[in-house]
Structures are given as structure tokens and as C-alpha cells.
N, C-alpha and C. Protein backbone atom coordinates (compact mmCIF):
# COMPACT_ATOMS: atom_id res chain seq x y z
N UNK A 1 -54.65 123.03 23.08
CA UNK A 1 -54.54 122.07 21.99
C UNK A 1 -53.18 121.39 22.09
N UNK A 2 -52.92 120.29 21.85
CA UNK A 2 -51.99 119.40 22.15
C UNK A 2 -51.35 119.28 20.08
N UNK A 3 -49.98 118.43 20.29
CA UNK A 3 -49.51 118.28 18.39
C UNK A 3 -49.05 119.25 18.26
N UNK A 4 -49.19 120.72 19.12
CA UNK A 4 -48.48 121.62 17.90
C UNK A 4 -49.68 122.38 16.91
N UNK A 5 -49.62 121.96 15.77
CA UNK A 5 -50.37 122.91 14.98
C UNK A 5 -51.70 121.35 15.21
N UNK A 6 -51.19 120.36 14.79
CA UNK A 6 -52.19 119.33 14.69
C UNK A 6 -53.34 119.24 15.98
N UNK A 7 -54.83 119.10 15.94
CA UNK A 7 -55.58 118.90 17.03
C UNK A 7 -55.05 117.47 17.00
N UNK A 8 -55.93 117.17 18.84
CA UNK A 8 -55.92 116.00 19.13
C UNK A 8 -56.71 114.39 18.22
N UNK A 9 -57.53 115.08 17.54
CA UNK A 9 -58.79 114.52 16.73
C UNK A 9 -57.73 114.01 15.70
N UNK A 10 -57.32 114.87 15.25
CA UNK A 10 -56.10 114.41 14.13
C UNK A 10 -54.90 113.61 13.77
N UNK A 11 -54.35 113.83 15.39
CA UNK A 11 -53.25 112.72 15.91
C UNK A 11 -54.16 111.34 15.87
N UNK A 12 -55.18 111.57 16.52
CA UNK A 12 -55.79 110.08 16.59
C UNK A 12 -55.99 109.19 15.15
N UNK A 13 -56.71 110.24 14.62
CA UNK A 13 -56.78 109.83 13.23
C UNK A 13 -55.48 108.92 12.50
N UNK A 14 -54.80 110.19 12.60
CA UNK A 14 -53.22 109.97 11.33
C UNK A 14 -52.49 108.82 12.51
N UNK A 15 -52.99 108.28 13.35
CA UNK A 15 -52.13 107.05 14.42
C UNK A 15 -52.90 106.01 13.73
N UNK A 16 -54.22 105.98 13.93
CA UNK A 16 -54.83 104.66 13.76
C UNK A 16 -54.41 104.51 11.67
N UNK A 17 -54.59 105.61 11.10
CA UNK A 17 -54.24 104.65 9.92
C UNK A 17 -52.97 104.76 9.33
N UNK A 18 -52.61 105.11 10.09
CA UNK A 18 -51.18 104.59 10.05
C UNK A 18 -50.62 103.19 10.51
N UNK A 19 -50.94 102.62 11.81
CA UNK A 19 -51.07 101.59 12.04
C UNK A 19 -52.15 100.95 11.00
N UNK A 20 -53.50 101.16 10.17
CA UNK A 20 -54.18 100.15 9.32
C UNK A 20 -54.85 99.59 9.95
N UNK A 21 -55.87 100.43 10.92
CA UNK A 21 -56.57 99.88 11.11
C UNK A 21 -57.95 100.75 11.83
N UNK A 22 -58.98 99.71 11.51
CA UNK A 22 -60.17 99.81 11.29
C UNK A 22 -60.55 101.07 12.63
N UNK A 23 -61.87 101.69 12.55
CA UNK A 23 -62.26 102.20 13.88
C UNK A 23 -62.44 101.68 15.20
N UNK A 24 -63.06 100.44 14.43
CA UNK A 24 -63.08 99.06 15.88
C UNK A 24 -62.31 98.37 15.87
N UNK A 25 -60.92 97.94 15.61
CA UNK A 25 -59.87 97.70 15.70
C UNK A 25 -58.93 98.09 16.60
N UNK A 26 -59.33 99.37 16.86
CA UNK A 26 -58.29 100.93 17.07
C UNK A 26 -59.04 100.38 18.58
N UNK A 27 -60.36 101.11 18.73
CA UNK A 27 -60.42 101.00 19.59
C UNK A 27 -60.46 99.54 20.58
N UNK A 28 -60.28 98.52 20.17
CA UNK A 28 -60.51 97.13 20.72
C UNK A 28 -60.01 96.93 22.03
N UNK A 29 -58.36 97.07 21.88
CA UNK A 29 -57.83 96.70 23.43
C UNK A 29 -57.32 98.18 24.38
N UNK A 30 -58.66 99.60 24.01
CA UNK A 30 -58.46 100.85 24.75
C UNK A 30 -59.95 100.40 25.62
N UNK A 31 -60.98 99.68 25.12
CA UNK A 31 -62.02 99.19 25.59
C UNK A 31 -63.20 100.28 24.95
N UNK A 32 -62.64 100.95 23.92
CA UNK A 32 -63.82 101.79 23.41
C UNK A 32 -64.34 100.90 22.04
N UNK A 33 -65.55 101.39 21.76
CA UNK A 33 -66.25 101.04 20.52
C UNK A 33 -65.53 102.03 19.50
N UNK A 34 -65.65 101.58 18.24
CA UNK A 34 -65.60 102.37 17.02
C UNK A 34 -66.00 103.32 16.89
N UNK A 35 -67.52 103.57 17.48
CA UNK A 35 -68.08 104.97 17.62
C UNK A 35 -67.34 105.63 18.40
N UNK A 36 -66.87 105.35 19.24
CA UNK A 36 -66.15 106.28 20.56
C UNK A 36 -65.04 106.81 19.71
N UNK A 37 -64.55 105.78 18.76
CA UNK A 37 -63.05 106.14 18.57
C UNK A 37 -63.27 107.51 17.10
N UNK A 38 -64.26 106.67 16.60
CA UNK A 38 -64.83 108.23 16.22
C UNK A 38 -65.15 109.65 16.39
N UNK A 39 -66.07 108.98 17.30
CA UNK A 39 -66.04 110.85 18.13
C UNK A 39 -64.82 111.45 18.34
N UNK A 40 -64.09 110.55 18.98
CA UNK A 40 -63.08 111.10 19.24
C UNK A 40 -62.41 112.17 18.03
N UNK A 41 -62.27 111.33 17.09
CA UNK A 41 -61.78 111.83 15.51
C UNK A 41 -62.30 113.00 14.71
N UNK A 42 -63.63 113.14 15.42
CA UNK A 42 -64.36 113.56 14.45
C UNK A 42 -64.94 115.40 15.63
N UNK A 43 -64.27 115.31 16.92
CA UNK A 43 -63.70 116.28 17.50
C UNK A 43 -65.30 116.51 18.32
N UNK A 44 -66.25 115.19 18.36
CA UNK A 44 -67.64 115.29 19.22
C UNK A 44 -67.20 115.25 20.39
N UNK A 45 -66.02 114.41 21.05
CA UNK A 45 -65.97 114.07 22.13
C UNK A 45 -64.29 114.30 22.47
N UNK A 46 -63.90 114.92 23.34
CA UNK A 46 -62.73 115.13 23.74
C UNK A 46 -61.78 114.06 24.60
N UNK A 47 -61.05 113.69 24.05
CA UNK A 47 -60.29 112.15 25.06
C UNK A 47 -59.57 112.66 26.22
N UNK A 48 -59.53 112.10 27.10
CA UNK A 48 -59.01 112.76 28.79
C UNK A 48 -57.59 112.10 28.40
N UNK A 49 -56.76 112.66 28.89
CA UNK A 49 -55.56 112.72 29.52
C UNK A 49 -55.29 110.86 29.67
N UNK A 50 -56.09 110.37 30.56
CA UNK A 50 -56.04 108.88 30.82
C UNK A 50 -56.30 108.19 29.12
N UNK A 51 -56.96 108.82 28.26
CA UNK A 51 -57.40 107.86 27.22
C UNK A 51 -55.92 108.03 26.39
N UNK A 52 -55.38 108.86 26.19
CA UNK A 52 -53.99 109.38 25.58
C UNK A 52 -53.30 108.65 25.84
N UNK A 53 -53.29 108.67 27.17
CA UNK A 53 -51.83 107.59 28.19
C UNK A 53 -52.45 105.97 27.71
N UNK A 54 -53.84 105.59 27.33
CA UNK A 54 -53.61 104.34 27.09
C UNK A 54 -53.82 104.25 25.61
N UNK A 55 -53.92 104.94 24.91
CA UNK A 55 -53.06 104.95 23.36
C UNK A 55 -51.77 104.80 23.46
N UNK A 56 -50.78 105.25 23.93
CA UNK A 56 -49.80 105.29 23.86
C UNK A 56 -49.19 103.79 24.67
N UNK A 57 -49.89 103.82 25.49
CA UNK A 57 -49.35 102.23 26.00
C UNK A 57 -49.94 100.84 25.21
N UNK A 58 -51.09 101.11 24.65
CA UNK A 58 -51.44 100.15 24.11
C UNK A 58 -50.72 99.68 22.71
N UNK A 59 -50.07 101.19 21.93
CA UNK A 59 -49.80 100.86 20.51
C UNK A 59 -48.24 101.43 20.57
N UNK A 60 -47.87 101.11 21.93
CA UNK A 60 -46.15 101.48 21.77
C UNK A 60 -45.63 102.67 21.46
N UNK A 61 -46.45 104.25 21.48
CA UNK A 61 -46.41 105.17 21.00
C UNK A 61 -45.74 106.38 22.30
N UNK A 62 -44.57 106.83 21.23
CA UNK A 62 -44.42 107.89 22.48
C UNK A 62 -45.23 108.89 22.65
N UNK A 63 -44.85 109.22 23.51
CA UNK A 63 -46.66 110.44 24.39
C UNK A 63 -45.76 111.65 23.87
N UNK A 64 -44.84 112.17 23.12
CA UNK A 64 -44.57 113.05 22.92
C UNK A 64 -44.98 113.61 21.44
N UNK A 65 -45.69 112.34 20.62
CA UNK A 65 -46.17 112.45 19.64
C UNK A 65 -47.50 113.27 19.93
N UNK A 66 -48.24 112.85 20.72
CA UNK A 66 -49.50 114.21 20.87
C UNK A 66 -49.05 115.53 21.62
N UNK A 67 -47.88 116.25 21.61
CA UNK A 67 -47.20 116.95 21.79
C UNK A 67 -47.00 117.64 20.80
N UNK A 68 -46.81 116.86 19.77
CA UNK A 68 -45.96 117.96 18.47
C UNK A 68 -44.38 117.80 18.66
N UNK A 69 -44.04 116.45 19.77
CA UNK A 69 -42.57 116.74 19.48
C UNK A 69 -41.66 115.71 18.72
N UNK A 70 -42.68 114.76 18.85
CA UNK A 70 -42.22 113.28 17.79
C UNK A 70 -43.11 113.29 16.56
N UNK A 71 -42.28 112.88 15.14
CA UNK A 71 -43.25 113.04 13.79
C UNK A 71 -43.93 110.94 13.84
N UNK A 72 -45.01 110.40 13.15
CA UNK A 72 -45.31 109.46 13.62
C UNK A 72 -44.69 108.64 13.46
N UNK A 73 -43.49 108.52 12.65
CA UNK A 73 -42.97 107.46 11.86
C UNK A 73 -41.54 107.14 13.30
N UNK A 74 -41.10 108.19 13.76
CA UNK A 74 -40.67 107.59 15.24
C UNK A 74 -40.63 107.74 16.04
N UNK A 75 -42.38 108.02 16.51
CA UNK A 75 -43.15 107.97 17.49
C UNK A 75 -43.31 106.59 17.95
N UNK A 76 -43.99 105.42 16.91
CA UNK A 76 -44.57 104.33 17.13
C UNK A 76 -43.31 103.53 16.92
N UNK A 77 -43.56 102.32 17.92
CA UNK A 77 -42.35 101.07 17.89
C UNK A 77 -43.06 100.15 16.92
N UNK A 78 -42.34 100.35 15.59
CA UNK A 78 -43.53 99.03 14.65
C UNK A 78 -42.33 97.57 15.44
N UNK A 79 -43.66 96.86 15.06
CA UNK A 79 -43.15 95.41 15.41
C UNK A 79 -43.74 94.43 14.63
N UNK A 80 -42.45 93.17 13.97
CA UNK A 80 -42.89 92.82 12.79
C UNK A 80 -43.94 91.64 13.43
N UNK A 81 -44.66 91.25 12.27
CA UNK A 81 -45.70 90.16 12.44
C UNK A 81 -44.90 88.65 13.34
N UNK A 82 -43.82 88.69 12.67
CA UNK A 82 -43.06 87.65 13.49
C UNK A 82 -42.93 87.60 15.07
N UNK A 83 -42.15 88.81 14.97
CA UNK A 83 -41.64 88.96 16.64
C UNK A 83 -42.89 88.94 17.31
N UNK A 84 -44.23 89.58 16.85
CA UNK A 84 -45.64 89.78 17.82
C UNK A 84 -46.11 88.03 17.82
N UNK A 85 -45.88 87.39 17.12
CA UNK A 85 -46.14 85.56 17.19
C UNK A 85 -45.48 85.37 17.67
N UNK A 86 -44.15 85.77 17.98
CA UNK A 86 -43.39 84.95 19.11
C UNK A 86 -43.70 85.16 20.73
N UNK A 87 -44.09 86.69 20.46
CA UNK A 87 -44.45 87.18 21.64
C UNK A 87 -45.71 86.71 22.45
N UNK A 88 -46.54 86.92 21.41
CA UNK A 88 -48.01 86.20 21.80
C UNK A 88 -48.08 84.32 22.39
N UNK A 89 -46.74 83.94 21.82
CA UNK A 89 -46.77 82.40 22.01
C UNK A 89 -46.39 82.10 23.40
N UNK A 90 -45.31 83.71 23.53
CA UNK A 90 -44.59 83.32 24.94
C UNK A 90 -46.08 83.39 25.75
N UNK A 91 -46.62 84.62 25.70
CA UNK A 91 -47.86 84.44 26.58
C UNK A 91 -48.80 83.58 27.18
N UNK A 92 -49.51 82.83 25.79
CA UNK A 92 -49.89 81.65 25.93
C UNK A 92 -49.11 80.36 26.52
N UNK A 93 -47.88 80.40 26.02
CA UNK A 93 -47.01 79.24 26.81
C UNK A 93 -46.91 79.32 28.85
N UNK A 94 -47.35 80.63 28.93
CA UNK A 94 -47.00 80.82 30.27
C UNK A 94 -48.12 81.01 30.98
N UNK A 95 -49.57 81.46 29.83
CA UNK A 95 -50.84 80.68 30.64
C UNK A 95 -50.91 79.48 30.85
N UNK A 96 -50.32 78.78 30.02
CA UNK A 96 -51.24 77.12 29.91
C UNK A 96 -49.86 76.66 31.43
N UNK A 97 -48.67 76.86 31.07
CA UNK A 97 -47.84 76.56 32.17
C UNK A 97 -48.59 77.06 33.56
N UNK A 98 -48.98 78.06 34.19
CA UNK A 98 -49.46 78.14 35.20
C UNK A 98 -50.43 78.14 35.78
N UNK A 99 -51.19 77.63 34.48
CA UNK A 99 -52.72 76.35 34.90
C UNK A 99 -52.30 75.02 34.86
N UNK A 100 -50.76 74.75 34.85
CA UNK A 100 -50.27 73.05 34.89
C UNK A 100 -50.79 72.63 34.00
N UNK A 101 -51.19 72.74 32.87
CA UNK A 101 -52.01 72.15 31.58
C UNK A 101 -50.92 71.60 30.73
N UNK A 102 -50.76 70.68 30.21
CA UNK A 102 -50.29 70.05 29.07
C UNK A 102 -50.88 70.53 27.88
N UNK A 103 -49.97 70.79 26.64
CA UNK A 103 -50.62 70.95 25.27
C UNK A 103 -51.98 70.26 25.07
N UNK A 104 -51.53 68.80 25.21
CA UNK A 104 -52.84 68.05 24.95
C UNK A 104 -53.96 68.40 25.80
N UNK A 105 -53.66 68.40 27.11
CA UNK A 105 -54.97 68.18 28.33
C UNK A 105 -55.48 70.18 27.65
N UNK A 106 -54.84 70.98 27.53
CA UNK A 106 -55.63 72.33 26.53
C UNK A 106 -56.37 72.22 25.72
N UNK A 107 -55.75 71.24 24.70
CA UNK A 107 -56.78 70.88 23.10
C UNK A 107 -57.77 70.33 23.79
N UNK A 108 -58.02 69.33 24.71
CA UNK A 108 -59.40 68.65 24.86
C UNK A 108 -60.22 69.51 25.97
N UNK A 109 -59.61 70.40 26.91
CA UNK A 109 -60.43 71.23 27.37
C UNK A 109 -61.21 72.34 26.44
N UNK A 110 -60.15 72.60 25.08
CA UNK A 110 -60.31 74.55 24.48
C UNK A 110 -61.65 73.95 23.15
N UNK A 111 -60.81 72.82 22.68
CA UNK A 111 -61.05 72.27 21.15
C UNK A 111 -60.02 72.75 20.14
N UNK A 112 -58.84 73.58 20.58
CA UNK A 112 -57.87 74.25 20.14
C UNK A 112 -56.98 72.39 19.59
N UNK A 113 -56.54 72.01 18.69
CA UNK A 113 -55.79 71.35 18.18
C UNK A 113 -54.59 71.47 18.82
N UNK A 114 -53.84 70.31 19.58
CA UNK A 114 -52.65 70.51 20.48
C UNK A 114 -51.26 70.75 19.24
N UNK A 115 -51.12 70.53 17.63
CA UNK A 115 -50.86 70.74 17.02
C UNK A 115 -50.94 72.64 16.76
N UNK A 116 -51.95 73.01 16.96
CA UNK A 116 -52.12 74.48 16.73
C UNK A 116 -51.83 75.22 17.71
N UNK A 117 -51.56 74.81 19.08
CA UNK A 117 -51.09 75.68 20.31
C UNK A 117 -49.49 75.10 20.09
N UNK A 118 -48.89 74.21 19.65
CA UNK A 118 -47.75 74.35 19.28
C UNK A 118 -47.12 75.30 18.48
N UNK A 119 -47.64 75.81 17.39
CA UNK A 119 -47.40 76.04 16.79
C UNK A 119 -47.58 77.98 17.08
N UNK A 120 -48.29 77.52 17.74
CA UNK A 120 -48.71 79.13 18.12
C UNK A 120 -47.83 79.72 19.52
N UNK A 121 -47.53 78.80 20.26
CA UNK A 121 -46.58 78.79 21.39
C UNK A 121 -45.01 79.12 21.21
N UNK A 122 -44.72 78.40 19.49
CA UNK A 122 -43.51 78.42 18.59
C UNK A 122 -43.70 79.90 18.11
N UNK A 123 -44.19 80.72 18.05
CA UNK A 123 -44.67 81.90 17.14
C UNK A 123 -44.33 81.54 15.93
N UNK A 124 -44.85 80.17 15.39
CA UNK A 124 -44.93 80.07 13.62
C UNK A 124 -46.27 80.29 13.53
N UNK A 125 -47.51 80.46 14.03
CA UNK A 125 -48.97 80.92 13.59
C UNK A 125 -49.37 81.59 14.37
N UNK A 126 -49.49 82.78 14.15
CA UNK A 126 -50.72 83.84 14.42
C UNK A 126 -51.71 83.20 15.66
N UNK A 127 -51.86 84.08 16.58
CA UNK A 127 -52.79 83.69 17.30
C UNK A 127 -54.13 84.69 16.85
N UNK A 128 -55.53 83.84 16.60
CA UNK A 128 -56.41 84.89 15.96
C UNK A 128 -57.24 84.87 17.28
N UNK A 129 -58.48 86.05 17.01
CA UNK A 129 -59.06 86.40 17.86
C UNK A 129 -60.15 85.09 18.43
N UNK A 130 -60.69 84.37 17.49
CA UNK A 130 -61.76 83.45 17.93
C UNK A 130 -61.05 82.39 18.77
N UNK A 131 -59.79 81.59 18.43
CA UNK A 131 -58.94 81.17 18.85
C UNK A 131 -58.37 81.23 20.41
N UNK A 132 -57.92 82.65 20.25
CA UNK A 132 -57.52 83.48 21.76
C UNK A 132 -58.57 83.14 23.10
N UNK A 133 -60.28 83.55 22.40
CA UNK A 133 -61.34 83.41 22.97
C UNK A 133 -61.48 81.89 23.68
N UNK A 134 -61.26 80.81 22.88
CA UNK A 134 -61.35 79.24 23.48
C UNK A 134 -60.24 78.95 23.95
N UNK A 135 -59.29 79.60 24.22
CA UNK A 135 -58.08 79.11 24.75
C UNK A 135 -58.06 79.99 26.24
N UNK A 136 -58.24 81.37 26.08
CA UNK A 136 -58.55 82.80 26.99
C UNK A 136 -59.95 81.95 28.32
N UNK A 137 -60.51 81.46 27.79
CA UNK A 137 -61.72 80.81 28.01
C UNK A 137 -61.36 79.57 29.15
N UNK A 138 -60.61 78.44 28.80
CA UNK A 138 -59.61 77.90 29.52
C UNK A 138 -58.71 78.08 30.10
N UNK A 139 -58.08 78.86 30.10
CA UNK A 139 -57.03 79.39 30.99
C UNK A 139 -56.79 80.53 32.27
N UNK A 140 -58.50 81.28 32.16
CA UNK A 140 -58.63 81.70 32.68
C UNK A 140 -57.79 83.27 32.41
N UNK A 141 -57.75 83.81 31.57
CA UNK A 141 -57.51 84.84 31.61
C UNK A 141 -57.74 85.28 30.29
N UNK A 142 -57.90 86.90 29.92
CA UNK A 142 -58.42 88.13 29.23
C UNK A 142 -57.89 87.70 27.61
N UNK A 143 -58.80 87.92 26.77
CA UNK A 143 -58.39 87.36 25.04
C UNK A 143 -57.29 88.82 24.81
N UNK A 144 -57.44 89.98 25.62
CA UNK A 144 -56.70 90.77 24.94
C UNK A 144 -55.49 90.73 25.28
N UNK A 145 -55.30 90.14 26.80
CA UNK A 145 -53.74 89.69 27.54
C UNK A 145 -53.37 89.14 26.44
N UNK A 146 -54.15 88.10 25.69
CA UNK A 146 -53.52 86.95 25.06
C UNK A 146 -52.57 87.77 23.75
N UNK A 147 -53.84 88.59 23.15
CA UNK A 147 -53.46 88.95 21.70
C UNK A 147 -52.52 90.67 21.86
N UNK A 148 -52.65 90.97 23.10
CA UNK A 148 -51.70 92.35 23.05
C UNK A 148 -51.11 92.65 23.99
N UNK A 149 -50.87 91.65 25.23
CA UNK A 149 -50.38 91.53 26.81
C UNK A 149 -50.49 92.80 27.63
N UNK A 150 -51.72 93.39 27.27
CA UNK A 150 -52.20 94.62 28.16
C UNK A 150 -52.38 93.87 29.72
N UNK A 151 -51.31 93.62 30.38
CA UNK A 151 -51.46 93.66 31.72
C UNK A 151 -53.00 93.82 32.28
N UNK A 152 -53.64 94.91 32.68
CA UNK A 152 -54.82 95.23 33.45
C UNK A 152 -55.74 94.44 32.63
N UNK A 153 -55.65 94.21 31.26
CA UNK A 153 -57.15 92.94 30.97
C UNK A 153 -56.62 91.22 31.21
N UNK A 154 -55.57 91.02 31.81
CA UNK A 154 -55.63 89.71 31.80
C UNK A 154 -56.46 88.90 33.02
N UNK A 155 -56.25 89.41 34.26
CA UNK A 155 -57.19 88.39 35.31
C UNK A 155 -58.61 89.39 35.00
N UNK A 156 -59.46 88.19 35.65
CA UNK A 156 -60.61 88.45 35.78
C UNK A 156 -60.86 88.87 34.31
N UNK A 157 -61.42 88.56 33.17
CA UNK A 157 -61.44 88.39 32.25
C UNK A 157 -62.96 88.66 31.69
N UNK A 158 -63.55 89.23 31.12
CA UNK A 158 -64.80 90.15 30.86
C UNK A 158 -65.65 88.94 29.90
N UNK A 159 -64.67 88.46 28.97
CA UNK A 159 -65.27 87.29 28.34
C UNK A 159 -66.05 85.91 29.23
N UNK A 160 -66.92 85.37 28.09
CA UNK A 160 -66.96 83.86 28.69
C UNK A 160 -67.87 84.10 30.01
N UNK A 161 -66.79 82.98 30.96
CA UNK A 161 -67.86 83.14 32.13
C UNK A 161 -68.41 84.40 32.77
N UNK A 162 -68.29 85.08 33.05
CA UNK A 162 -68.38 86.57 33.30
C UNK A 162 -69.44 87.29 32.83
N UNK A 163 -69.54 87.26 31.50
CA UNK A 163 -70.35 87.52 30.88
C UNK A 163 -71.81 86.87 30.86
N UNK A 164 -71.65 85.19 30.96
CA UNK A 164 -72.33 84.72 30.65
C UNK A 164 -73.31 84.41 32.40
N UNK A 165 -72.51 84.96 33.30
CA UNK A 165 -73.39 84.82 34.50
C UNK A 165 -73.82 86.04 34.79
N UNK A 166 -73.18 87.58 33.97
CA UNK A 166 -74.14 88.82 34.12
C UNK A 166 -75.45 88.48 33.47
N UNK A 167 -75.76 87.69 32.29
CA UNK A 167 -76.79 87.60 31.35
C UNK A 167 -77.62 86.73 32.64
N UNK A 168 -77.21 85.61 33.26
CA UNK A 168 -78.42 85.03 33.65
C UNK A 168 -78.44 85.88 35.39
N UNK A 169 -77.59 86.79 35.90
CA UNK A 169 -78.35 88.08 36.76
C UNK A 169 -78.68 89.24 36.68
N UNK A 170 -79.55 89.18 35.97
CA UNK A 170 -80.10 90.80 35.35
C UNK A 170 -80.15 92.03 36.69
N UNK A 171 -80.00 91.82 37.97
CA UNK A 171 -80.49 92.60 38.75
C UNK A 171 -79.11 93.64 39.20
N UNK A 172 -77.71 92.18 39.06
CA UNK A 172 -76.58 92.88 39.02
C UNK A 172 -76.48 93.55 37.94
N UNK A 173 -76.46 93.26 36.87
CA UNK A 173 -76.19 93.30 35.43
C UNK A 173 -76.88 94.86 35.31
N UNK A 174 -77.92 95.01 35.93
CA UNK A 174 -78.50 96.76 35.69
C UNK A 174 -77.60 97.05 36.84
N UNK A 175 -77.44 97.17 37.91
CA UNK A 175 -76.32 97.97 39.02
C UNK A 175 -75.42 98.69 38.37
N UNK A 176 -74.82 97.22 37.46
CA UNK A 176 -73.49 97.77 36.80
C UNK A 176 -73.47 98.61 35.52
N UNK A 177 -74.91 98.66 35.23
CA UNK A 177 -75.07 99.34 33.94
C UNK A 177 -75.14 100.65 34.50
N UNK A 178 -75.55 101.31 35.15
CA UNK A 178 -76.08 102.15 36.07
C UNK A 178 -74.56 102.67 36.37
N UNK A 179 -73.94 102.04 37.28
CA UNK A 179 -72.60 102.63 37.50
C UNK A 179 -72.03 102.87 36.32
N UNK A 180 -71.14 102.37 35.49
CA UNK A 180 -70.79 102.55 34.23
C UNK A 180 -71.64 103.85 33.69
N UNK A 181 -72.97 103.94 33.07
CA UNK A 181 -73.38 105.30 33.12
C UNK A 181 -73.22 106.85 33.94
N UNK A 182 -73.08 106.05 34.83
CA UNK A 182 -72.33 107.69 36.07
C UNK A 182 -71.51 107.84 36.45
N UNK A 183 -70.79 106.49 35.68
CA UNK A 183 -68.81 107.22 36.14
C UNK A 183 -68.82 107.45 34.25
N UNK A 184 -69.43 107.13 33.37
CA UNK A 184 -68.85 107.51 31.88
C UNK A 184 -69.83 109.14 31.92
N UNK A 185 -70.71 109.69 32.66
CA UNK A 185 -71.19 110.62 32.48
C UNK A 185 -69.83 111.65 33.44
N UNK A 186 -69.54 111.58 34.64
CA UNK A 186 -68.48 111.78 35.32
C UNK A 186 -67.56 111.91 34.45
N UNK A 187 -66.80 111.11 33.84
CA UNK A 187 -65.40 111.16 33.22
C UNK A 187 -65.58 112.03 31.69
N UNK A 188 -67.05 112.00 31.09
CA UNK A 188 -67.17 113.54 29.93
C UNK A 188 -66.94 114.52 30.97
N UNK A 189 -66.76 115.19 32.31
CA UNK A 189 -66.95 116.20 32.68
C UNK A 189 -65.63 116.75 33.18
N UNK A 190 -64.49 115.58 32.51
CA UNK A 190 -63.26 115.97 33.42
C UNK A 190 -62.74 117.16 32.26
């Protein structure tokens, strides 16, 4: 058992609402569903070693907190709403820069208002998720790069096109369902 006296089920728990947020929230940019992040919580399903390490990278958390050796309050790096808009703007400023895109020539590719990628580039507005998606969409890279700069989801990007050419090849589209089932049956067995 990992925490100390606390199970692992519990750390997960007392992290996510502490941060405030939802089950599918929590799990959004770990790539699990709500249910998953449940099980997890709810002590059906045991998280590997790898799922820990990307809690902790995803939500700024030291790994010594599922230890029992950090209490949560400075475990986690809070970061204010501001600094994460500035941050998120730099991101976006440095997609659209290395697709050579102009503010404007973005708005008429995304439908994004070249007024609203200013502003979002400035970190004075929030970049939201539907948003991320038509801009992520254009630029060629991952909505979660956009909204949480997880490195490994930015190229090749799961959204959009990707998606929308597994739907019209069903023959790949089962392969990969298939794999995914026998490496997620594999990885319950670690």
C-alpha cells in the first residue's frame, strides 16, 4: 500500500477534489474516462505505477505525495487562472507561428475570431475546450497540448481528422479496437 496509512484509492480521491474537479475532468488529459477514474477510487481497479507517474505529471503533483511523504496542500503546484492563460496563449502563439499563420489567415481557416486568438494569445481569455478543438483542428496539433501542454498529446492529434477517417475505415478502426483491448487486458495484469 502506498500514502502511508492512506490507500491509493484515497490519494486519488482527496487529489481530484481537491483540485475541483469532476470524475471526467480528472481523468481528461490521463486519457481515462470517469469510470476508469472511478474504479480507480472506488478500489475496483488498481492504477499501475505508469498511471501514478502520469497523475503526477499531468497535475504538477509531487510523487512523494502517494508515498505518505508530502501532505496535499504542498504536494500540488496550484497555478493561478492567470498565469495558466498566459501559458496556454504562449502555446497557441507558437502553434499558429509554426504553421506561418497570421491571426487573421487562423480566424478564417478555425472560425475562431482573430480578435479572440488575440486575446487568448495575450492570456486575457481563457482558452475553452470547444475553442481549443477549432483552433487544435487547424493547427494541427492535440486540444490537450493546447489546454494543458502535455507534450506526448500534441502531434498526431486523436481529434478531428483522425478520428474522422477511423469512422469512414471500419476495418482499421476494429484492428485498433482489438489491439487496445489486449494491451488494456495486458496492462490489468501488471
Amino acid at each position: 500500500m502506498r500514502n502511508g496509512e492512506k490507500k491509493t484509492s484515497e490519494a486519488i480521491k482527496e487529489l481530484r477534489q481537491y483540485l475541483g474537479l469532476s470524475l471526467r475532468l480528472f481523468g481528461k488529459p490521463l486519457g481515462y474516462s470517469g469510470t476508469q477514474i472511478m474504479r480507480f477510487e472506488n478500489e475496483l481497479t488498481e492504477p499501475t505505477d505508469t498511471v501514478i507517474e502520469m497523475i503526477c505529471d499531468a497535475y504538477g503533483v509531487d510523487p512523494r505525495y502517494f508515498d505518505g511523504g508530502v501532505a496535499i496542500e504542498n504536494a500540488v503546484q496550484r497555478v493561478t487562472k492567470e498565469e495558466n492563460n498566459r501559458t496556454v496563449g504562449k502555446r497557441l502563439k507558437l502553434a499558429r507561428n509554426a504553421k506561418g499563420l497570421s491571426m487573421k489567415e487562423l480566424y478564417y481557416s478555425s472560425g475562431v475570431s482573430d480578435s479572440q486568438i488575440c486575446l487568448i494569445e495575450n492570456g486575457e481569455n481563457a482558452l475553452t475546450e470547444r475553442t481549443a478543438e477549432k483552433l487544435g483542428q487547424v493547427l494541427e496539433v492535440g486540444v490537450e497540448w493546447l489546454l494543458t501542454g502535455n507534450e506526448e498529446r500534441k502531434n498526431f492529434p486523436l481529434e478531428g481528422k483522425l478520428a474522422e477517417w477511423l469512422w469512414r475505415h471500419p476495418e482499421v478502426r476494429e484492428e485498433l479496437w482489438k489491439r487496445m483491448e489486449e494491451s488494456a487486458g495486458s496492462d490489468s495484469h501488471k
